[in-house]
Protein backbone atom coordinates (compact mmCIF):
# COMPACT_ATOMS: atom_id res chain seq x y z
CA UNK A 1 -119.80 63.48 -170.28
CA UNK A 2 -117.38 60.66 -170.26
CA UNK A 3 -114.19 62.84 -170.93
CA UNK A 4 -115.62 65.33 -168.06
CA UNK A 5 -115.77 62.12 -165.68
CA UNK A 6 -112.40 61.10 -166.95
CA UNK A 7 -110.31 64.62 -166.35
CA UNK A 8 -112.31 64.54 -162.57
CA UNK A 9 -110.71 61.31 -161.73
CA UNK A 10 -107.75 61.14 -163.15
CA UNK A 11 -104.68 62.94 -161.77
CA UNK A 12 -102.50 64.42 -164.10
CA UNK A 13 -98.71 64.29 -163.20
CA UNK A 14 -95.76 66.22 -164.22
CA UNK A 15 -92.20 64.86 -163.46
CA UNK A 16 -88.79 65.65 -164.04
CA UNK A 17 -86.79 62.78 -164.31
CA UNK A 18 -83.41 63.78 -163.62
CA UNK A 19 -79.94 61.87 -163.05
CA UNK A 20 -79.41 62.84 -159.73
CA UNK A 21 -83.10 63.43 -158.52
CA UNK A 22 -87.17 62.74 -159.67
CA UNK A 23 -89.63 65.39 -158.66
CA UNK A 24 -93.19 64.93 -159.02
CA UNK A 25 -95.92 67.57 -159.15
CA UNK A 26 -99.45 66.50 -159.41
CA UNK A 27 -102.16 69.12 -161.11
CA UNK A 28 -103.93 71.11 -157.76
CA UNK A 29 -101.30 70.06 -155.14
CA UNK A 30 -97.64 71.20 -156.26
CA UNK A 31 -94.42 69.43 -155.92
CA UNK A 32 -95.16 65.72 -153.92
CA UNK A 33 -91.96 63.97 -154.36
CA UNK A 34 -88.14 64.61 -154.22
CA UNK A 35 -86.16 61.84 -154.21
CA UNK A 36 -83.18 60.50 -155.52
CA UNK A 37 -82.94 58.81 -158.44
CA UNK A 38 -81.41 55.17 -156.88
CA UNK A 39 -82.80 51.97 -156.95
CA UNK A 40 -81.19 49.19 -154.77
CA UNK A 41 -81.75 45.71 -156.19
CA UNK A 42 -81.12 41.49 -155.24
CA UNK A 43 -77.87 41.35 -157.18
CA UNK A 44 -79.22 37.22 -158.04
CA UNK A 45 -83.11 38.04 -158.49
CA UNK A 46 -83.20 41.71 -159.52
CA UNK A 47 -85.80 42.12 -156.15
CA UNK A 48 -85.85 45.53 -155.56
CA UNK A 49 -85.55 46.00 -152.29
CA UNK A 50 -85.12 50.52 -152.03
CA UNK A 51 -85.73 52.69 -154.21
CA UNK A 52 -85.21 56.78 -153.69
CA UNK A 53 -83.98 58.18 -150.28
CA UNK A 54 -83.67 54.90 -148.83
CA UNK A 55 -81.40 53.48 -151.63
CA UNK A 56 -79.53 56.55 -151.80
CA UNK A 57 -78.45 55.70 -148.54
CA UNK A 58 -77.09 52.48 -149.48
CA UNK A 59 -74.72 53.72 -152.44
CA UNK A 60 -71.28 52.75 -151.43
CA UNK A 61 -72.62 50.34 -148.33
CA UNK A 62 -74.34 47.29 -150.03
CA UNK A 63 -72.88 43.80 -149.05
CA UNK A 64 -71.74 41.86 -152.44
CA UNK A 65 -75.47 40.85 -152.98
CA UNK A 66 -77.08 43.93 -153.20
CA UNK A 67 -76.23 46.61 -156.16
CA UNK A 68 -77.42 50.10 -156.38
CA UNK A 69 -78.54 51.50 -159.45
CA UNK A 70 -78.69 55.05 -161.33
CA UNK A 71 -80.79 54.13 -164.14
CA UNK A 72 -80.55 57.45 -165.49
CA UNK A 73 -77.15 58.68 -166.74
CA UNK A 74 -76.21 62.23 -168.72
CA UNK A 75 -79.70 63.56 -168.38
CA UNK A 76 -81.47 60.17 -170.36
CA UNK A 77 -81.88 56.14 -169.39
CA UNK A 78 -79.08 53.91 -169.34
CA UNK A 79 -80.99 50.88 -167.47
CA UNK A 80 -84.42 51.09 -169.46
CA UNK A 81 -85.84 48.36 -166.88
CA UNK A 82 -84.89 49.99 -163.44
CA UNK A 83 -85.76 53.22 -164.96
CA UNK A 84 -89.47 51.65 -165.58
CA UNK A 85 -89.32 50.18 -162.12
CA UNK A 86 -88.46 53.40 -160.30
CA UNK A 87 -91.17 55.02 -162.41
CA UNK A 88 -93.40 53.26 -161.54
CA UNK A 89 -92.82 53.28 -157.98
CA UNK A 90 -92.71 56.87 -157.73
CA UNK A 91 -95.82 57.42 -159.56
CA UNK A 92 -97.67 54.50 -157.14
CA UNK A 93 -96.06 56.65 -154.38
CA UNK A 94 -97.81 59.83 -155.21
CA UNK A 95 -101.42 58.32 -157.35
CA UNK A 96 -104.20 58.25 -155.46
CA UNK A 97 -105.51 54.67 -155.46
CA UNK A 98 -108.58 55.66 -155.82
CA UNK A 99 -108.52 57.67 -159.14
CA UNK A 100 -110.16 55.38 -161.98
CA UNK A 101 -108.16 56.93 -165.09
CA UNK A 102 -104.61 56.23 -165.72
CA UNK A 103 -102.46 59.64 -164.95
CA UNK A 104 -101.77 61.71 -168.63
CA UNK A 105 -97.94 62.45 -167.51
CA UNK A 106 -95.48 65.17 -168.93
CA UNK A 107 -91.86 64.69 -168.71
CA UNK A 108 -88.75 67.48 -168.94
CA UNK A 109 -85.93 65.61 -170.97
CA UNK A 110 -82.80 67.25 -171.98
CA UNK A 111 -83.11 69.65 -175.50
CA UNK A 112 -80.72 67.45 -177.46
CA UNK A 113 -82.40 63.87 -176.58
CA UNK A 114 -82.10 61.26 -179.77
CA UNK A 115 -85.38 60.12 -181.40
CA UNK A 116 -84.23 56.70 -179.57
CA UNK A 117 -83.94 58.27 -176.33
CA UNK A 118 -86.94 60.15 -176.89
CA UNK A 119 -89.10 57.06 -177.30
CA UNK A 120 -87.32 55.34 -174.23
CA UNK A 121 -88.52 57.83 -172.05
CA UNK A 122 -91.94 57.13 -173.19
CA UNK A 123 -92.07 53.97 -173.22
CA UNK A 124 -90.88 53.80 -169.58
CA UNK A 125 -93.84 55.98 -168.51
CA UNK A 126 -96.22 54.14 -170.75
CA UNK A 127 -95.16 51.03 -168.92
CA UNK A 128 -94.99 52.59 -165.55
CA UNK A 129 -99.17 53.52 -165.94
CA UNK A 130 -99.06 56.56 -168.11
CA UNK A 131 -102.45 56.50 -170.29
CA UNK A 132 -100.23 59.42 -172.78
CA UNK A 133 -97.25 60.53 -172.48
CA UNK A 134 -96.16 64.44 -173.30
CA UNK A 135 -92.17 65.38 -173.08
CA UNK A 136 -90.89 69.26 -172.68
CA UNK A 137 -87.75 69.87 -173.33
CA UNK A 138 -86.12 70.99 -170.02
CA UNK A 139 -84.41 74.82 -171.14
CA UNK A 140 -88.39 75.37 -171.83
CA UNK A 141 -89.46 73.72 -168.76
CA UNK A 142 -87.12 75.77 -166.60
CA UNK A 143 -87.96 79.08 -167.83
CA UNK A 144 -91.57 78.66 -167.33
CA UNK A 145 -90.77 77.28 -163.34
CA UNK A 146 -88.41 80.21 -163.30
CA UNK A 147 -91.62 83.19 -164.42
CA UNK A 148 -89.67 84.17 -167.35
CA UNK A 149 -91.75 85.53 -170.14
CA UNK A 150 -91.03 83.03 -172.89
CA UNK A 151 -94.58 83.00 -174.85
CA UNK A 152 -93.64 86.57 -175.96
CA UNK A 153 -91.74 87.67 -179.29
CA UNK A 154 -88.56 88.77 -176.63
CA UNK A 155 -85.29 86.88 -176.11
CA UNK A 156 -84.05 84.91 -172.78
CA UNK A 157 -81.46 82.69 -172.46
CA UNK A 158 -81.65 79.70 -169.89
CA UNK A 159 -78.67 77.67 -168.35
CA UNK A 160 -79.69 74.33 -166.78
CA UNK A 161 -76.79 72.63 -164.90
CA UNK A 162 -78.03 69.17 -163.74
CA UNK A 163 -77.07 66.17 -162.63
CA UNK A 164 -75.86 64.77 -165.97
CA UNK A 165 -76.37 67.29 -168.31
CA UNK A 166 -75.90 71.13 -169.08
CA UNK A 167 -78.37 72.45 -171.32
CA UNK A 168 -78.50 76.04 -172.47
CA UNK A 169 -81.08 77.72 -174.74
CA UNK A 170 -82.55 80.60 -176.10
CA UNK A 171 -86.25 80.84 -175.95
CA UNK A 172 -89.03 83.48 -177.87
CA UNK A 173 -92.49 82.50 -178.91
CA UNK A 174 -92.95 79.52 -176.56
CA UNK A 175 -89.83 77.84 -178.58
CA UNK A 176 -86.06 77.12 -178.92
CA UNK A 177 -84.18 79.55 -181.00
CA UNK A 178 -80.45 77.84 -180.53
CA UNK A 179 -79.86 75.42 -177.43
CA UNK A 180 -76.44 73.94 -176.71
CA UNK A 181 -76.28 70.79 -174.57
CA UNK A 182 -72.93 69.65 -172.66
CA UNK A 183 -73.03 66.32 -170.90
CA UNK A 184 -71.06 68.31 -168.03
CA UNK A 185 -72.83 69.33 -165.21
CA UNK A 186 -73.25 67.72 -161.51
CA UNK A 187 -72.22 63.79 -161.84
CA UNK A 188 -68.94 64.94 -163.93
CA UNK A 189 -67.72 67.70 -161.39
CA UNK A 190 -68.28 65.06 -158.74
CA UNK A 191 -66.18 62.63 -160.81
CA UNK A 192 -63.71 65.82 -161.35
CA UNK A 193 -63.10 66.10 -157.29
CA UNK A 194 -62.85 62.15 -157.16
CA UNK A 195 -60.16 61.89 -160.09
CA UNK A 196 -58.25 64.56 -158.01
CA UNK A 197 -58.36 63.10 -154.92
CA UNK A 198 -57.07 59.81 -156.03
CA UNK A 199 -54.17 61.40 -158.38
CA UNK A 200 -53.28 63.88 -155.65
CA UNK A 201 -53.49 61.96 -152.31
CA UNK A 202 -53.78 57.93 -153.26
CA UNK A 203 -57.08 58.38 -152.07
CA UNK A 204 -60.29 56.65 -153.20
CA UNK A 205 -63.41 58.07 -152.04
CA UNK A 206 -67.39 57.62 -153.04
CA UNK A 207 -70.03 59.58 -154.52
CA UNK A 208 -71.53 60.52 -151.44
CA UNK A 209 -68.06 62.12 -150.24
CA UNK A 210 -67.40 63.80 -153.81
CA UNK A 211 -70.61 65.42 -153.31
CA UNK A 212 -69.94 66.77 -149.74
CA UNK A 213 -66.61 68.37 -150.50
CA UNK A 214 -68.60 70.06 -153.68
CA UNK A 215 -71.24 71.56 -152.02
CA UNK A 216 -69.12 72.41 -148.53
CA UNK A 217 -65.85 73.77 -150.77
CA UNK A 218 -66.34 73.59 -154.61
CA UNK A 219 -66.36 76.39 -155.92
CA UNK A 220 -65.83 78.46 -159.79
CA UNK A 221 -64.09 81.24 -158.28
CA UNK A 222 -62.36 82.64 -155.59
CA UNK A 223 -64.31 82.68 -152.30
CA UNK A 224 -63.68 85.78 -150.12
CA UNK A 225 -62.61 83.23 -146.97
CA UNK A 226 -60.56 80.70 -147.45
CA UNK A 227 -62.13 77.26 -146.70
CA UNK A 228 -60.88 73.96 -145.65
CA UNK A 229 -62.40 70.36 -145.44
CA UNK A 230 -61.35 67.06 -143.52
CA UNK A 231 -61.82 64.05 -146.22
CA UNK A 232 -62.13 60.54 -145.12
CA UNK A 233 -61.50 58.13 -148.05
CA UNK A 234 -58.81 55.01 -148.40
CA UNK A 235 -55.75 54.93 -149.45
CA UNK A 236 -55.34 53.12 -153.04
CA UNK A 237 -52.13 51.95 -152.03
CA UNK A 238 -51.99 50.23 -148.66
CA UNK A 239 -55.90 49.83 -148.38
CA UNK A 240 -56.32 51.29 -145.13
CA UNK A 241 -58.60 54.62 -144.63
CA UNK A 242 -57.14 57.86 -143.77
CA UNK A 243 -58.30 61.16 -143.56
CA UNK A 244 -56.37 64.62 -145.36
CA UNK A 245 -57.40 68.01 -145.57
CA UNK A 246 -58.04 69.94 -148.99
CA UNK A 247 -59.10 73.42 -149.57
CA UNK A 248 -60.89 75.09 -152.00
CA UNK A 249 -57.89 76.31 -153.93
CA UNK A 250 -57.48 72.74 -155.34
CA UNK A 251 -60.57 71.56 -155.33
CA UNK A 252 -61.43 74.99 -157.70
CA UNK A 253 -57.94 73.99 -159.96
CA UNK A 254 -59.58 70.19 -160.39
CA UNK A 255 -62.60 71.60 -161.36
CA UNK A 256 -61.44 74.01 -163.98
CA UNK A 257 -62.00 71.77 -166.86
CA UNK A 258 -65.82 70.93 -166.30
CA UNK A 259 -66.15 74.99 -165.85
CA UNK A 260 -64.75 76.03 -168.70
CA UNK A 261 -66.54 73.51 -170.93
CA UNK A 262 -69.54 74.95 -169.56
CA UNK A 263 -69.07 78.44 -169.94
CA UNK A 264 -67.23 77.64 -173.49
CA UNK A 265 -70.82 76.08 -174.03
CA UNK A 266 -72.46 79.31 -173.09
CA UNK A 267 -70.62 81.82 -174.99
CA UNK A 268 -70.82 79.25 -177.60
CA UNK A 269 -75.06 79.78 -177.33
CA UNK A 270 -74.29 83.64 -177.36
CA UNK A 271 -72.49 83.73 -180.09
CA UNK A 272 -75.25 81.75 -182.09
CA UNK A 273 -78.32 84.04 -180.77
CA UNK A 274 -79.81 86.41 -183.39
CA UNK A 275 -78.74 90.16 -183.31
CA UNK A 276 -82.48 91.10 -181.67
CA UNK A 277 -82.75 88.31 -179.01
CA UNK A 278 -79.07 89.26 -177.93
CA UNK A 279 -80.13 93.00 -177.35
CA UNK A 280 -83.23 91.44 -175.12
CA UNK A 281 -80.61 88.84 -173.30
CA UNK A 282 -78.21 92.07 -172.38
CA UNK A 283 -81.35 93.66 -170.90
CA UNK A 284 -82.61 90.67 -169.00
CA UNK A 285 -79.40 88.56 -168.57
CA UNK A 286 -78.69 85.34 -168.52
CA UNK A 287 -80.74 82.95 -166.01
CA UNK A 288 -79.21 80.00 -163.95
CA UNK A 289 -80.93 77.07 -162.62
CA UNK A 290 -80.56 73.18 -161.74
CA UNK A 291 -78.71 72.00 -158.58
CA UNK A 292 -75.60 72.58 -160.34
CA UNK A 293 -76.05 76.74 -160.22
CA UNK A 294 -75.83 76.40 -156.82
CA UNK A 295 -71.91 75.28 -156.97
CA UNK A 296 -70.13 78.48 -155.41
CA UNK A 297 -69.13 81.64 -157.53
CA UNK A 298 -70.47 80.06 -160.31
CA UNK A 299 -72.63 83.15 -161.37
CA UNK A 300 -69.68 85.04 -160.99
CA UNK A 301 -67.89 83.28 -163.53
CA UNK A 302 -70.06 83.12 -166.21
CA UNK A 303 -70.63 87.37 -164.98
CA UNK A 304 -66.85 87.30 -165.64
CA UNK A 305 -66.64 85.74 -168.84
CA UNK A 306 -69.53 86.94 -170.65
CA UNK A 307 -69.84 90.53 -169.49
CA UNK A 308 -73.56 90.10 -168.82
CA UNK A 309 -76.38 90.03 -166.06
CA UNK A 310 -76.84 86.60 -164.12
CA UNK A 311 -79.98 85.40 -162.19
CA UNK A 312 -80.14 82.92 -160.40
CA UNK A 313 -83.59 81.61 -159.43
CA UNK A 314 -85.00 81.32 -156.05
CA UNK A 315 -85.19 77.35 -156.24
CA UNK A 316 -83.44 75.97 -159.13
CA UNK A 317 -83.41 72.49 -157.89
CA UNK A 318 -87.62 72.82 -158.79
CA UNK A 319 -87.60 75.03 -161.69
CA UNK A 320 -88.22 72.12 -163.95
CA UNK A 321 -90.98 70.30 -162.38
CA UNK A 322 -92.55 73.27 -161.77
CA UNK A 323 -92.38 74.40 -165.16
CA UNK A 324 -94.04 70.86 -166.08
CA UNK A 325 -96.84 71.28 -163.75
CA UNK A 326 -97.84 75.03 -165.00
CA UNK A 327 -98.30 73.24 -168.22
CA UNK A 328 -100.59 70.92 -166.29
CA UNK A 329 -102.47 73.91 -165.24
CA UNK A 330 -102.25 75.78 -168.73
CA UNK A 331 -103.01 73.03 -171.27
CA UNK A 332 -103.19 75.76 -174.11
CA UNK A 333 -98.79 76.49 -172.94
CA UNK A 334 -98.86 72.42 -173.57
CA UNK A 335 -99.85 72.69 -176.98
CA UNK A 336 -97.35 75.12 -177.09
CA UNK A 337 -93.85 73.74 -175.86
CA UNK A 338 -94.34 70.31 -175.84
CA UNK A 339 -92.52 68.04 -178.44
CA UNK A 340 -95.68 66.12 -178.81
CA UNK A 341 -98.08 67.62 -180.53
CA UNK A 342 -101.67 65.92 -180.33
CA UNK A 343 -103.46 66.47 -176.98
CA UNK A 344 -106.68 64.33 -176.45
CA UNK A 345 -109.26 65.98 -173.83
């Protein structure tokens, strides 16, 4: 009786806690939060004063006694205390008050997370209100938000470009066959444009900017129109801002070597895969997801390189948390992919 009172109020929450973004799905109501993953703090007291969207907005802007803070870096938690702090915000955000359990919370983490950053990740949520914490390695948790079949005795191979991290699997029987991780993906390409900018032109410019110029002209191979892009930054030498034009000839050159360590990664995965579950990945191709798939051409790369199929899912900024929450929904998959193993009622 009790543990049938304590599933009915208690809202289970799945969340992927990435560098550039924390979703949130709660069991029975789907995806509840997107938001950045920023906090904004009282450089003196620590006060945090925004965390999320709002914070977001302040990157670059703060006066000298306000800091913003990524406390997640490469796919894991560089600032264990503002990664609690955010945690527990978000989850505040989205818990019903109400509810008289503390939430049982599952987590996608990169495939090659350390025992140490493993336990960080728990502890965080632990702290943050969790009353058990379950962590899915996010390859897995992909393919399952992307419909792919991976319970069955067949091969697919999964390519998750994040914010901080690249990881790339093969999955059959509900587990990881190889995986290859690259701490390349979103943040570093961002960094790539920056670098550029500031070798090329003298010109310093922010995250925010790097970020523009990615999505509006990055690209990983040549676009059919030519495309051009006004870029306000300041100039490192006489410290006054000025604005150039770049294209996405130069902007694909400066990305180059973040591509090719990616799709080195990849072929690096294929070349790993058993003789069977390659025949299945030939048939069913290899699937893209994260916010970094998104970067222009990029499927027509790897198409290039590899000489096989590419998917790209229909939202792969979700396909993690939503691969979470089916596992919310499907406690029986749980059992299955996540890395830890008990599971009270």
């Amino acid at each position: 009786m009790f543990n049938l009172l304590r599933r009915y109020f208690s809202q289970d929450i799945a969340i992927d806690l990435g560098t550039a973004s924390t979703l949130i799905y709660i069991k029975g109501q789907g995806i509840v939060l997107n938001e950045p993953s920023v906090v904004t703090i009282e450089a003196h007291s620590k006060k945090i004063l925004a965390v999320g969207e709002e914070a977001k907005k302040m990157v670059g802007r703060t006066p000298g006694n306000l800091t913003s803070i990524r406390p997640m870096r490469e796919g894991v938690i560089a600032d264990f205390d503002m990664a609690e702090r955010m945690l527990r915000y978000f989850i505040q955000k989205v818990h019903q008050r109400g509810t008289l359990v503390r939430p049982r919370i599952i987590i996608g983490v990169p495939s090659q997370i350390t025992q140490v950053e493993q336990r960080a990740v728990k502890e965080s949520a632990e702290l943050a209100g969790a009353r058990e914490v379950f962590l899915i390695e996010e390859p897995v948790a992909a393919a399952i938000g992307a419909g792919l079949p991976i319970t069955e005795p067949s091969g697919n191979m999964i390519v998750d470009i994040g914010g901080g991290t690249t990881d790339i699997a093969v999955i059959s029987l509900g587990g990881i066959v190889y995986s290859e991780s690259v701490r390349i993906a979103g943040d570093q390409i961002d960094g790539a444009i920056m670098n550029h900018l500031k070798r090329e032109y003298s010109l310093l410019i922010g995250d925010q900017m790097a970020e523009r110029i990615k999505i509006g002209i990055g690209s990983a191979y040549p676009l059919s129109e030519k495309k051009q892009m006004a870029v306000k930054g300041r100039d490192v030498v006489s410290g006054i801002p000025r604005t150039i034009f770049v294209d996405d000839t130069e902007i694909r050159e400066a990305l180059q070597d973040c591509i090719t360590t990616i799709v080195s990664a990849i072929r690096l995965a294929l070349e790993h895969t058993p003789p069977e579950l390659a025949g299945d990945i030939i048939d069913h191709g290899i699937v893209l997801t994260g916010g970094g798939s998104l970067l222009q051409g990029l499927d027509d790369r790897i198409r290039e390189e590899t000489a096989l199929p590419i998917v790209t899912v229909d939202d792969p900024l979700s396909s993690v948390v939503l691969g979470v929450g089916k596992t919310l929904e499907e406690l029986s998959l749980l059992q299955k992919v996540s890395t830890h193993s008990s599971l009270n009622p």
